[in-house]
Protein backbone atom coordinates (compact mmCIF):
# COMPACT_ATOMS: atom_id res chain seq x y z
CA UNK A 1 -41.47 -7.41 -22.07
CA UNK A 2 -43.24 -8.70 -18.95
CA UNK A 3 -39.96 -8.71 -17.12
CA UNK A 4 -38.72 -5.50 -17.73
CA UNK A 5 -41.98 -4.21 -16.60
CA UNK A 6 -41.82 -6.12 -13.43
CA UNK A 7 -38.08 -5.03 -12.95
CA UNK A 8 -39.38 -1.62 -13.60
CA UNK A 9 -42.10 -1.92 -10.65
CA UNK A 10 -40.18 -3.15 -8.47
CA UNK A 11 -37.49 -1.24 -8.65
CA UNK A 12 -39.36 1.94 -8.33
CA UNK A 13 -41.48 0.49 -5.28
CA UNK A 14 -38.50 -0.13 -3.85
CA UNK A 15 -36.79 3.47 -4.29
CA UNK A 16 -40.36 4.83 -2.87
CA UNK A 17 -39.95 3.38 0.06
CA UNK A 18 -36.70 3.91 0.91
CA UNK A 19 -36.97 7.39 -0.22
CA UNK A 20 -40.47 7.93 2.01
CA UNK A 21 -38.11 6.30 5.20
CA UNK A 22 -35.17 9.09 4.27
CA UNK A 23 -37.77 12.24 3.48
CA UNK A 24 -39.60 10.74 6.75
CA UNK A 25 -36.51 11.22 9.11
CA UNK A 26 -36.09 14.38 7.58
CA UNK A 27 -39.37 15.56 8.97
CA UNK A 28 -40.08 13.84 12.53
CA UNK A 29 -37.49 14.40 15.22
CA UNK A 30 -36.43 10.48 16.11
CA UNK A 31 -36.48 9.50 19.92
CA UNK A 32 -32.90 8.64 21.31
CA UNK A 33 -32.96 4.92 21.62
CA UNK A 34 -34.51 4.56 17.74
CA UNK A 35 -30.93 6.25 16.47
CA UNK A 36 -28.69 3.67 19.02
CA UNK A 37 -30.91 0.70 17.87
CA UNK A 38 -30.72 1.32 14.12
CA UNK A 39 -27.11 1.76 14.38
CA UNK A 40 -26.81 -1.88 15.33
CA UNK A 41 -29.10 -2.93 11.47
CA UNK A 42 -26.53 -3.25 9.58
CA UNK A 43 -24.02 -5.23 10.77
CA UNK A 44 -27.01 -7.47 12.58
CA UNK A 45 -28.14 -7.94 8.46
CA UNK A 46 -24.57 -8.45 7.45
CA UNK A 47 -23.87 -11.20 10.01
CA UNK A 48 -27.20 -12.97 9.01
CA UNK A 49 -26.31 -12.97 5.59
CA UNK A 50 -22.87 -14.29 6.04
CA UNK A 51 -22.44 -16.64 8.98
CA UNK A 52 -24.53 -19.43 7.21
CA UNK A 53 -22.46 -19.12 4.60
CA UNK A 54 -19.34 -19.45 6.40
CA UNK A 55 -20.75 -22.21 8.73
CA UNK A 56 -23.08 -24.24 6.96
CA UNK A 57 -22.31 -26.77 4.60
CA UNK A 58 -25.55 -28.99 2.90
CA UNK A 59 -27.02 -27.57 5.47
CA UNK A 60 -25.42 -28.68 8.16
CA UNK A 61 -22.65 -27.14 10.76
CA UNK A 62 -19.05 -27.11 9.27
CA UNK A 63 -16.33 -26.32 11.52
CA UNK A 64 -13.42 -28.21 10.42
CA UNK A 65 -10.10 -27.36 8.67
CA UNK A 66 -11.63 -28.49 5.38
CA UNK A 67 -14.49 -25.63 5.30
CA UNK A 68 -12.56 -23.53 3.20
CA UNK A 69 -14.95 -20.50 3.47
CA UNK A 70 -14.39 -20.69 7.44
CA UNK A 71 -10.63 -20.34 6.53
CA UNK A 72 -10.87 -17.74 4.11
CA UNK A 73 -13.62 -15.68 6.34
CA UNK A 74 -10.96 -16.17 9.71
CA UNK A 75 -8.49 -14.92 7.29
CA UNK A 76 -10.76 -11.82 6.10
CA UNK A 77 -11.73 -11.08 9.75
CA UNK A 78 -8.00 -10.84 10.85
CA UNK A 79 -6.92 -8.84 7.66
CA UNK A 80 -10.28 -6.81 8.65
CA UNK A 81 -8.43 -6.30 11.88
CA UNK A 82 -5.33 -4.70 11.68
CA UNK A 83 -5.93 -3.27 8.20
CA UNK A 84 -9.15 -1.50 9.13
CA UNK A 85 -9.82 -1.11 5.14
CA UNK A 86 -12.89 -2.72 4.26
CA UNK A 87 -11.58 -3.59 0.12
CA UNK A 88 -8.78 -4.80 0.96
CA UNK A 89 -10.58 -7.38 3.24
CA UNK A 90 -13.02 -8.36 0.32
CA UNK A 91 -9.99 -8.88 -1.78
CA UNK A 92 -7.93 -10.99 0.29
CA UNK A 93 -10.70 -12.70 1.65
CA UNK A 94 -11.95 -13.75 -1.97
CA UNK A 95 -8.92 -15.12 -3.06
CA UNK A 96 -8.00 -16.53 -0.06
CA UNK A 97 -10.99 -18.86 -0.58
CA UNK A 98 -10.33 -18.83 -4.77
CA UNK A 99 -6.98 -20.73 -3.37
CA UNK A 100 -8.00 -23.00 -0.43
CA UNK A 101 -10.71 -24.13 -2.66
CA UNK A 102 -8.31 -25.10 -5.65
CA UNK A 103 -6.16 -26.94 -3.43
CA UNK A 104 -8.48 -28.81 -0.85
């Protein structure tokens, strides 16, 4: 029971304050250079969320041939490119790396 509670909390903590950000920008006029630097949040999260995975293996830099999530993300990142379509590049991208790691 303790952990539903705790999923309960913190799920609802976390809906208040993203709600009191949203209601907030609703209600204050935001400067200029506060809309151009948030623009740049999410792909600056994104990145830090996915280049370690991409380049680090135990910890350590991997940029060989035999990383197979560097292949499969170079793949994703040129299917990214010219298909501008953002499932598509999950898809290929995740089986692109099912494959390269059932046969390296």
């Amino acid at each position: 029971m303790n952990i539903w509670l705790v999923m309960l909390l913190g799920g609802l903590i976390t809906f208040a304050i993203r709600f009191s950000l949203i209601y907030l920008f609703g209600k204050f006029q935001v400067p200029e250079t506060m809309r151009k630097a948030l623009h740049y949040v999410p792909p600056a999260v994104l990145s830090a969320i996915i280049f370690p995975e991409l380049f680090l293996h135990d910890g350590m830099l991997n940029l060989s041939f035999d990383n197979p999530r560097l292949l499969a993300g170079l793949v994703a990142i040129a299917i990214a490119w010219f298909t501008k379509n953002t499932l598509i590049t999950i898809i290929a991208g995740m089986v692109v790396l099912f494959l390269l790691q059932l046969f390296l």
